[in-house]
N, C-alpha and C. Protein backbone atom coordinates (compact mmCIF):
# COMPACT_ATOMS: atom_id res chain seq x y z
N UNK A 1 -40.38 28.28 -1.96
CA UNK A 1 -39.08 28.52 -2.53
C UNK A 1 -39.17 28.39 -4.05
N UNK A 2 -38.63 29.06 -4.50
CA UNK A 2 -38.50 29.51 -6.51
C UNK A 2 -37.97 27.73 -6.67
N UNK A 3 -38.44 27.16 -7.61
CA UNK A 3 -38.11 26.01 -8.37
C UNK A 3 -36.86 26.17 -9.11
N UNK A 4 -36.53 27.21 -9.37
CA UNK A 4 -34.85 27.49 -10.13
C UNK A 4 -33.93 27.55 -8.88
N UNK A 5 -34.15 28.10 -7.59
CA UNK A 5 -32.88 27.69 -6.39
C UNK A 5 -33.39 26.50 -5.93
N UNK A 6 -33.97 25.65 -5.81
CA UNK A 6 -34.02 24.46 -5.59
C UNK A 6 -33.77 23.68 -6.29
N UNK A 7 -33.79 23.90 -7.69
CA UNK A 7 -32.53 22.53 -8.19
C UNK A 7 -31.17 23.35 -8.51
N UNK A 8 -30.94 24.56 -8.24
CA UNK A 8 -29.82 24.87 -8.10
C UNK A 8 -29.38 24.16 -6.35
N UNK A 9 -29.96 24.18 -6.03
CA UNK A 9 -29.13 23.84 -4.38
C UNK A 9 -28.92 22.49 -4.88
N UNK A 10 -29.85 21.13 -5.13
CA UNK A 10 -29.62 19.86 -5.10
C UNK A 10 -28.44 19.82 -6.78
N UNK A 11 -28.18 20.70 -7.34
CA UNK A 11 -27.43 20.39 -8.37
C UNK A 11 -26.16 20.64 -7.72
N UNK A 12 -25.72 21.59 -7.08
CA UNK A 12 -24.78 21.74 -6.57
C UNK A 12 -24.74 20.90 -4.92
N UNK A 13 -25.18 20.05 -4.26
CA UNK A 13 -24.86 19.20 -3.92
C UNK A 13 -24.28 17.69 -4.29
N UNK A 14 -25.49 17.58 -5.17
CA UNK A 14 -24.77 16.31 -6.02
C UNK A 14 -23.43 16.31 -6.56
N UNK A 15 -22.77 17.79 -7.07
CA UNK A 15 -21.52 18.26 -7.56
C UNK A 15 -21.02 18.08 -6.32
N UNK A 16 -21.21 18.34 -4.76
CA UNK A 16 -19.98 18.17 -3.86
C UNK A 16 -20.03 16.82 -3.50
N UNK A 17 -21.23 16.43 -3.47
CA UNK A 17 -20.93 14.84 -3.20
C UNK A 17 -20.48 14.26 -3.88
N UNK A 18 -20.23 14.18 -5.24
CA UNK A 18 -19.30 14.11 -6.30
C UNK A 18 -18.30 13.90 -5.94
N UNK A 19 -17.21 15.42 -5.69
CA UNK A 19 -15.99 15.20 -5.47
C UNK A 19 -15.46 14.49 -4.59
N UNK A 20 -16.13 14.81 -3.54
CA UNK A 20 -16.27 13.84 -2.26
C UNK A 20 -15.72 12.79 -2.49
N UNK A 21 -16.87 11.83 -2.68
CA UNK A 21 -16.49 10.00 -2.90
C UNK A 21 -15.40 10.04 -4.01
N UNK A 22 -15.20 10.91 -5.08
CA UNK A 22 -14.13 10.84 -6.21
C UNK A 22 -13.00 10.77 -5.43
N UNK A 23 -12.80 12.14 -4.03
CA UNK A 23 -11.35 12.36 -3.52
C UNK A 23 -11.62 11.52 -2.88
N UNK A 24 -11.96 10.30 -2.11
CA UNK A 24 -11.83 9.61 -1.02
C UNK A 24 -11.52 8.51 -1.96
N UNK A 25 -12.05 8.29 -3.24
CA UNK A 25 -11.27 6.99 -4.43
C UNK A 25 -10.02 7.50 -4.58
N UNK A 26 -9.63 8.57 -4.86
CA UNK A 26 -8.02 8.70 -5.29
C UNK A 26 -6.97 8.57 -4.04
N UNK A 27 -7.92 8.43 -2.97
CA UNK A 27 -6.55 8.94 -1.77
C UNK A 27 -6.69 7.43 -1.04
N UNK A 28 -7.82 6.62 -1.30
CA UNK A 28 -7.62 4.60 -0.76
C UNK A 28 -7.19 4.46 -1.88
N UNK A 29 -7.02 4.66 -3.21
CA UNK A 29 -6.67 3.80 -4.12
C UNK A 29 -5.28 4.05 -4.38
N UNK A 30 -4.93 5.11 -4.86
CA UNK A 30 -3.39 5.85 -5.16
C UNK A 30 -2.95 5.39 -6.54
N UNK A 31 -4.17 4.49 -7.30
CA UNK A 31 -3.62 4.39 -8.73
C UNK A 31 -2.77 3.14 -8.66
N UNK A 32 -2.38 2.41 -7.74
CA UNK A 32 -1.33 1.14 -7.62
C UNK A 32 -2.13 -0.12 -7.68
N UNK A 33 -1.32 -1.41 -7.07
CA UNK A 33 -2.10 -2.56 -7.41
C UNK A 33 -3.48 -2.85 -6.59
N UNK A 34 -4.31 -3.56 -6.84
CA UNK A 34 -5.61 -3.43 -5.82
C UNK A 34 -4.79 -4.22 -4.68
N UNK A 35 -3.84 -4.76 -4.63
CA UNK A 35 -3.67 -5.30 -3.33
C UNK A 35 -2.77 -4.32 -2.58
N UNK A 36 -1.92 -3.53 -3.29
CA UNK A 36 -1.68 -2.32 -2.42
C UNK A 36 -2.81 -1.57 -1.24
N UNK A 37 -2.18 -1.03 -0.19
CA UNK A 37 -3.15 -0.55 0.79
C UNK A 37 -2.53 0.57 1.19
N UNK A 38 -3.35 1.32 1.70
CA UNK A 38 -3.06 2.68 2.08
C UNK A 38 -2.06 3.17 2.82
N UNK A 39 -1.41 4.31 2.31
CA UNK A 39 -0.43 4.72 2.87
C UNK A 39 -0.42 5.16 4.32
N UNK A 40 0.29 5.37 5.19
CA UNK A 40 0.40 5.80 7.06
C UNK A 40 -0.03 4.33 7.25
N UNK A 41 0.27 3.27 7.51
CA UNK A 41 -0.09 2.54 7.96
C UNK A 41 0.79 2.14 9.35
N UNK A 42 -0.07 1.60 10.54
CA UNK A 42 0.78 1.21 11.10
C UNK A 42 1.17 0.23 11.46
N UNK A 43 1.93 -0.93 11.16
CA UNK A 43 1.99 -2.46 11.20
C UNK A 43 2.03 -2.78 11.93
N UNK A 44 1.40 -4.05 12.45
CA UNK A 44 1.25 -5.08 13.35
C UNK A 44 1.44 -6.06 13.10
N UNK A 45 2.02 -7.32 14.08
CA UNK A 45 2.29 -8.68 14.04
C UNK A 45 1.37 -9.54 13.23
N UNK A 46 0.28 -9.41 13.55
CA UNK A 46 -0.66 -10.11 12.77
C UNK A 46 -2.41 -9.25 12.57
N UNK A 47 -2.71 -9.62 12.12
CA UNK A 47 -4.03 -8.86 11.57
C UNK A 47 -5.17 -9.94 11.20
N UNK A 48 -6.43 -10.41 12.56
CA UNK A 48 -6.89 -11.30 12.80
C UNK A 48 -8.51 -10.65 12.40
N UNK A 49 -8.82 -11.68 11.91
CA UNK A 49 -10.25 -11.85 11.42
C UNK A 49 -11.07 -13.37 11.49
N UNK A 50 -12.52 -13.10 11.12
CA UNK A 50 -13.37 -14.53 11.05
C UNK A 50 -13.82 -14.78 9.37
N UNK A 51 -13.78 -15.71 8.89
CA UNK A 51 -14.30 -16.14 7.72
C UNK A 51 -15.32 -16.75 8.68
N UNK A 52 -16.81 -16.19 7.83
CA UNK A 52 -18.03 -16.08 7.87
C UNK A 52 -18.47 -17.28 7.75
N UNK A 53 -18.08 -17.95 6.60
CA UNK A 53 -18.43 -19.16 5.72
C UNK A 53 -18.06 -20.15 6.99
N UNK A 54 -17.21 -20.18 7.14
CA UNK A 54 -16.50 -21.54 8.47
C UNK A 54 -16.26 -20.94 9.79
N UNK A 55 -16.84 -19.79 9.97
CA UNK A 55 -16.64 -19.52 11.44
C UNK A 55 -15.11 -19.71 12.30
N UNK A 56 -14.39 -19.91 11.48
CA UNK A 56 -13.11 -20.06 11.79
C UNK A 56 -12.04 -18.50 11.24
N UNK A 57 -10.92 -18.58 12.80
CA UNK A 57 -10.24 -17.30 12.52
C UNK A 57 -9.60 -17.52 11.00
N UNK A 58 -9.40 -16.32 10.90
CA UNK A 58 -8.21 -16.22 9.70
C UNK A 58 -7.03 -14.70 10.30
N UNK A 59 -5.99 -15.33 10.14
CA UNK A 59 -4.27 -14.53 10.55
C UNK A 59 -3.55 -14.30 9.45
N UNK A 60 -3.29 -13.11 9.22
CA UNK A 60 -2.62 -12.65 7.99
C UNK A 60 -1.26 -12.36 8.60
N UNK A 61 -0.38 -12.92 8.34
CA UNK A 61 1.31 -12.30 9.10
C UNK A 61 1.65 -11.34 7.65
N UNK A 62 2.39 -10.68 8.79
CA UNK A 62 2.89 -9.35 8.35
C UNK A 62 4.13 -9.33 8.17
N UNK A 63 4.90 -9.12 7.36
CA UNK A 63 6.33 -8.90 7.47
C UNK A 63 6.72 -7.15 7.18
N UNK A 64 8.17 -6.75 8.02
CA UNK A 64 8.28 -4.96 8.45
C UNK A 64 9.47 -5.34 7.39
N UNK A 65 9.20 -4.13 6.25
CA UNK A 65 10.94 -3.94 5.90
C UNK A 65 10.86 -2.37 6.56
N UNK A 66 12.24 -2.32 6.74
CA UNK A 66 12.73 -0.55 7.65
C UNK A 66 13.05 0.34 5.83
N UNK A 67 12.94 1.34 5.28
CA UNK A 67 13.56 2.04 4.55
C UNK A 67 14.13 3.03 5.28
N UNK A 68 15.49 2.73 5.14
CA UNK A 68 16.32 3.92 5.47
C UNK A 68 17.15 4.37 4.96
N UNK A 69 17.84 5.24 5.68
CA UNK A 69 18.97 6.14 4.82
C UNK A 69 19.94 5.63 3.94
N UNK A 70 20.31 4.19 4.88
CA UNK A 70 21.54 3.25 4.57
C UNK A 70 21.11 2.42 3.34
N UNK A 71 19.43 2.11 2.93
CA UNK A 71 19.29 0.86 2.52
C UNK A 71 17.92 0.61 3.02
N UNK A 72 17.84 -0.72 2.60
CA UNK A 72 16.45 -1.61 2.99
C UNK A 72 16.89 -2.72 4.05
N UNK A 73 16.16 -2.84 5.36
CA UNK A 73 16.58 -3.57 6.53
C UNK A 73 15.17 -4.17 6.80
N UNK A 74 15.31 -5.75 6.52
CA UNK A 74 16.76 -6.37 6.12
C UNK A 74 16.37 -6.12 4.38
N UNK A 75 17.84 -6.34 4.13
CA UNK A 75 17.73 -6.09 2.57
C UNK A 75 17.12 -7.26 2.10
N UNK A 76 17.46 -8.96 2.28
CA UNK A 76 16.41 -9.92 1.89
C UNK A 76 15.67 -10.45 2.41
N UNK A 77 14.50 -10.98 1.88
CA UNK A 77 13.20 -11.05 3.25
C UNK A 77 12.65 -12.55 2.27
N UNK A 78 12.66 -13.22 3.31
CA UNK A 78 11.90 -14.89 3.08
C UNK A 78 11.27 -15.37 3.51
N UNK A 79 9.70 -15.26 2.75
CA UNK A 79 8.65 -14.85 3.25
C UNK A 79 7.69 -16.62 2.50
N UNK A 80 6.76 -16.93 3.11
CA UNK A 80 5.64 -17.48 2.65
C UNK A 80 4.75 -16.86 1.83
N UNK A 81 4.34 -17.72 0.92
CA UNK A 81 3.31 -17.27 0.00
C UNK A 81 1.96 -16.61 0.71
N UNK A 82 1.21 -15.63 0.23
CA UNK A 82 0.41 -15.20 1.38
C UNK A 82 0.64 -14.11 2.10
N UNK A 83 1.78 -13.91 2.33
CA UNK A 83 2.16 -13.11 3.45
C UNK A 83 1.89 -11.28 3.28
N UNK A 84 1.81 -10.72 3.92
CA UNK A 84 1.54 -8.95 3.74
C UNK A 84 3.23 -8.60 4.01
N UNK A 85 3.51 -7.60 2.73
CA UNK A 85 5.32 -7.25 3.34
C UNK A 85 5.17 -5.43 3.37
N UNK A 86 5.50 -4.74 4.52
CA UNK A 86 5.47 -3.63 4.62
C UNK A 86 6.72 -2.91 4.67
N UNK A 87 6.61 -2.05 3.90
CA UNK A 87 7.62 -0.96 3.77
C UNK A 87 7.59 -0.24 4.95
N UNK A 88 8.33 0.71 5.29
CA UNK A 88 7.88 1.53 6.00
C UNK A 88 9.13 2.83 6.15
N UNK A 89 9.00 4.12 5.42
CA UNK A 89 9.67 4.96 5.35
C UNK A 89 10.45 5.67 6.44
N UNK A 90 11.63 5.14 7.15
CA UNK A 90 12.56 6.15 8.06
C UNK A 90 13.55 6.89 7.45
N UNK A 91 13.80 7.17 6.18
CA UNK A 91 14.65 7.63 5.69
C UNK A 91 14.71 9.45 6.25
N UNK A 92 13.72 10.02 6.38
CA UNK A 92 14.03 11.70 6.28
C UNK A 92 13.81 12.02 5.05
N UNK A 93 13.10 11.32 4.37
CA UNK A 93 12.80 11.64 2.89
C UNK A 93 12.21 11.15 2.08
N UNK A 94 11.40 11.74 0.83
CA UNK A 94 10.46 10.94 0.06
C UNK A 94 11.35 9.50 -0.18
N UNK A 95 11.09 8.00 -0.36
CA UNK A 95 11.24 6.99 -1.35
C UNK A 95 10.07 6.75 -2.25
N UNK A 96 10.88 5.62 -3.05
CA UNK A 96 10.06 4.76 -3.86
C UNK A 96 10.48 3.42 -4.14
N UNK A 97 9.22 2.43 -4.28
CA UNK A 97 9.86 1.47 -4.32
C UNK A 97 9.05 0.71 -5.82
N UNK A 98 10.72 0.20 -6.70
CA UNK A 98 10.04 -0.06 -7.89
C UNK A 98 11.22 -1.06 -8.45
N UNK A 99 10.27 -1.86 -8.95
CA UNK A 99 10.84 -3.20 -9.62
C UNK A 99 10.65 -3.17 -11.34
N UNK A 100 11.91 -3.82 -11.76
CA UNK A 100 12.03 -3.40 -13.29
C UNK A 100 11.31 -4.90 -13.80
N UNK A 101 11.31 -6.16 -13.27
CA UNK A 101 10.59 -7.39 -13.41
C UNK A 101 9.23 -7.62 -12.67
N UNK A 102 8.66 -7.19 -11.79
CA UNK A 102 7.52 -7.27 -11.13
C UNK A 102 6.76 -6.48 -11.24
N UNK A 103 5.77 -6.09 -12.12
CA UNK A 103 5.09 -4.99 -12.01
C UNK A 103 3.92 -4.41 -10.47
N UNK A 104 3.27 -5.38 -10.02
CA UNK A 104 3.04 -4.92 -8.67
C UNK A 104 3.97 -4.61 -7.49
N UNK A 105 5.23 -4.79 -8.06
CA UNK A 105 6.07 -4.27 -6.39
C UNK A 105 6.47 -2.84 -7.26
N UNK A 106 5.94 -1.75 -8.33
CA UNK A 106 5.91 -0.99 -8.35
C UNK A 106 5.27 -0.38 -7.59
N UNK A 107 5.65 0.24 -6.15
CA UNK A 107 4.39 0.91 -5.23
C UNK A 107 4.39 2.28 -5.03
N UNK A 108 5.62 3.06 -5.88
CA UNK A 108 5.45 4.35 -6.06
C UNK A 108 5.94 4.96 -4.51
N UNK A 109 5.86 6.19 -4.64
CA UNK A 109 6.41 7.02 -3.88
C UNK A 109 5.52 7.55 -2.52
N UNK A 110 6.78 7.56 -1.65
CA UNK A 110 5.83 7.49 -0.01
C UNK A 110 6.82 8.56 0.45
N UNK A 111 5.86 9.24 1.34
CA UNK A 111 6.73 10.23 2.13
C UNK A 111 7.12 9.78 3.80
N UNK A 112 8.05 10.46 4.02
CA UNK A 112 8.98 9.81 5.61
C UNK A 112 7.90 9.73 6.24
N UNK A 113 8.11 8.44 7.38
CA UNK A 113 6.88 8.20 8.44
C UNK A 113 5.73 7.18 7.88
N UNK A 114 5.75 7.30 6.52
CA UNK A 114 4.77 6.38 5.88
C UNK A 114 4.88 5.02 5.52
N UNK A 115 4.08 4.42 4.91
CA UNK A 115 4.39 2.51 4.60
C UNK A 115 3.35 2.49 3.47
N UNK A 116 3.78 1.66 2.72
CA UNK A 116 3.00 0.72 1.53
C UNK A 116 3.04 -0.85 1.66
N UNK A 117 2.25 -1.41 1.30
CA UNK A 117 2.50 -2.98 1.47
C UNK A 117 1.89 -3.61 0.62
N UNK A 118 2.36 -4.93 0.34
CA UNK A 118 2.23 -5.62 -0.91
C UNK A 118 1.92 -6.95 -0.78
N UNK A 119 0.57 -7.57 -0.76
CA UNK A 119 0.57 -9.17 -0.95
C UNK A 119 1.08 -9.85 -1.36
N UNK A 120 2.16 -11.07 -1.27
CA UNK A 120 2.80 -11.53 -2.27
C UNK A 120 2.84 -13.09 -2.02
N UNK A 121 1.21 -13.88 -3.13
CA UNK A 121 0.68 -14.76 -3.87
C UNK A 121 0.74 -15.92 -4.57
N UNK A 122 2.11 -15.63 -5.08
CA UNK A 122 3.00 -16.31 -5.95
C UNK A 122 4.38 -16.40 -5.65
N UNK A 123 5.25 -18.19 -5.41
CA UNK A 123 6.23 -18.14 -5.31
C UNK A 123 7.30 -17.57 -6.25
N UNK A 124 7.98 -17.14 -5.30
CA UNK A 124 9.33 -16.54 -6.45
C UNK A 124 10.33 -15.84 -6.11
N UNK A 125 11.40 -15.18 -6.61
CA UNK A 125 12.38 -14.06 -5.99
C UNK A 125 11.97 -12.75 -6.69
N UNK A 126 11.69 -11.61 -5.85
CA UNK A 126 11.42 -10.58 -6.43
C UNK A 126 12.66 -9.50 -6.27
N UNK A 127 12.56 -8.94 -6.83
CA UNK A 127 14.01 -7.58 -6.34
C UNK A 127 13.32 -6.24 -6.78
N UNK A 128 13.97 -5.36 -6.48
CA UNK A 128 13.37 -4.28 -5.97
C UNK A 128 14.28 -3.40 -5.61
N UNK A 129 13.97 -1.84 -5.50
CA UNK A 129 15.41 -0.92 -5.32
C UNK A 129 14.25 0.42 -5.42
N UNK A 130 15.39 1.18 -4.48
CA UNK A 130 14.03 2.77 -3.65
C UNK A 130 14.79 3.64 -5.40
N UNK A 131 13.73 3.53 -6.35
CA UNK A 131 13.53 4.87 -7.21
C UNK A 131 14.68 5.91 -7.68
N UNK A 132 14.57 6.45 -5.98
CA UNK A 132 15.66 7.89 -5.50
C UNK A 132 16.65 7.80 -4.88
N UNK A 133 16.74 6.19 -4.88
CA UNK A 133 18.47 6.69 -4.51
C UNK A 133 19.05 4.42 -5.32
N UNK A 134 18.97 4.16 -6.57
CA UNK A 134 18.75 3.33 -6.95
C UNK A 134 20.11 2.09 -6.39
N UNK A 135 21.00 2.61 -5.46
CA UNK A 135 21.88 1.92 -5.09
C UNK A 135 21.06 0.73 -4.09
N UNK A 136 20.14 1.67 -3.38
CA UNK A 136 19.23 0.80 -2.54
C UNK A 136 18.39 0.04 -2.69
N UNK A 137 19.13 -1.63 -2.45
CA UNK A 137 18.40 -2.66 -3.55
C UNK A 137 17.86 -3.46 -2.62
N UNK A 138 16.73 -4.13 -2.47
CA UNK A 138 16.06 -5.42 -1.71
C UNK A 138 15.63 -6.71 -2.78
N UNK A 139 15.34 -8.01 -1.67
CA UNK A 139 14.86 -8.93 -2.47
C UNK A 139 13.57 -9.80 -1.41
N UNK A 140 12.64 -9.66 -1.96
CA UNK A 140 11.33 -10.59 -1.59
C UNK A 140 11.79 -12.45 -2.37
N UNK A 141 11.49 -13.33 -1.33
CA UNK A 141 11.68 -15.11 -1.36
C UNK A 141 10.74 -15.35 -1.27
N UNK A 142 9.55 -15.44 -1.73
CA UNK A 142 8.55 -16.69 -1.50
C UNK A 142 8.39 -17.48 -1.83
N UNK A 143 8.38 -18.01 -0.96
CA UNK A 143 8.38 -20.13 -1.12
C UNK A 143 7.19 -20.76 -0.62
């Protein structure tokens, strides 16, 4: 085989494997906080694992907010430090969810059927309101 199509073939592989891992960074990451997680998610009660180090389980609780048409259900949520809080889009329509004091509960825009979720680390009251329709206001408690 000619030495000029053979590093034409491996040049233009390296270019698709390229985009590749690039589009699979933009579509886990979405540009939000690293503790943000991927959108379609589907929530569960708890989300169980082993720490390696101590051989002992570790349980992450989950908390569901509903986005809907009406609002955020429930609109306030009082949660433990630690805890995973999931959105989860029933509206029939794009939201967003964005805080003018918290910069990580900026989680940007999700389409119907979908969820974003947010670690939340630090005690405090957070508030929060969907973007696109700004009447629709929530509040995160961690204590």
């Amino acid at each position: 085989m000619n030495n000029k199509i053979l590093i034409g073939i491996i040049g233009a592989l390296v270019v698709l494997g390229g985009i590749l891992v690039f589009s699979g960074q933009i579509l886990n990451n979405q540009g939000g906080s690293e503790k943000r997680a991927n959108q379609n998610i589907t929530p569960a009660a708890a989300q169980n694992d082993t720490d390696a180090s101590r051989g002992t389980p570790i349980t992450e609780t989950v908390d569901t907010i509903n986005v809907t048409s009406t609002g955020f259900e429930p609109q306030a949520t009082k949660i433990q430090k630690d805890r995973v809080v999931i959105w989860i889009n029933k509206t029939g329509q794009e939201v967003g969810i964005k805080s003018d004091s918290f910069a990580p509960l900026n989680l940007g825009r999700f389409p119907v059927n979908s969820s974003v979720q947010l670690i939340f680390d630090k005690e405090g009251t957070y508030e929060y309101y969907n973007e696109l329709n700004p009447e629709q206001k929530g509040t995160i408690i961690v204590e």
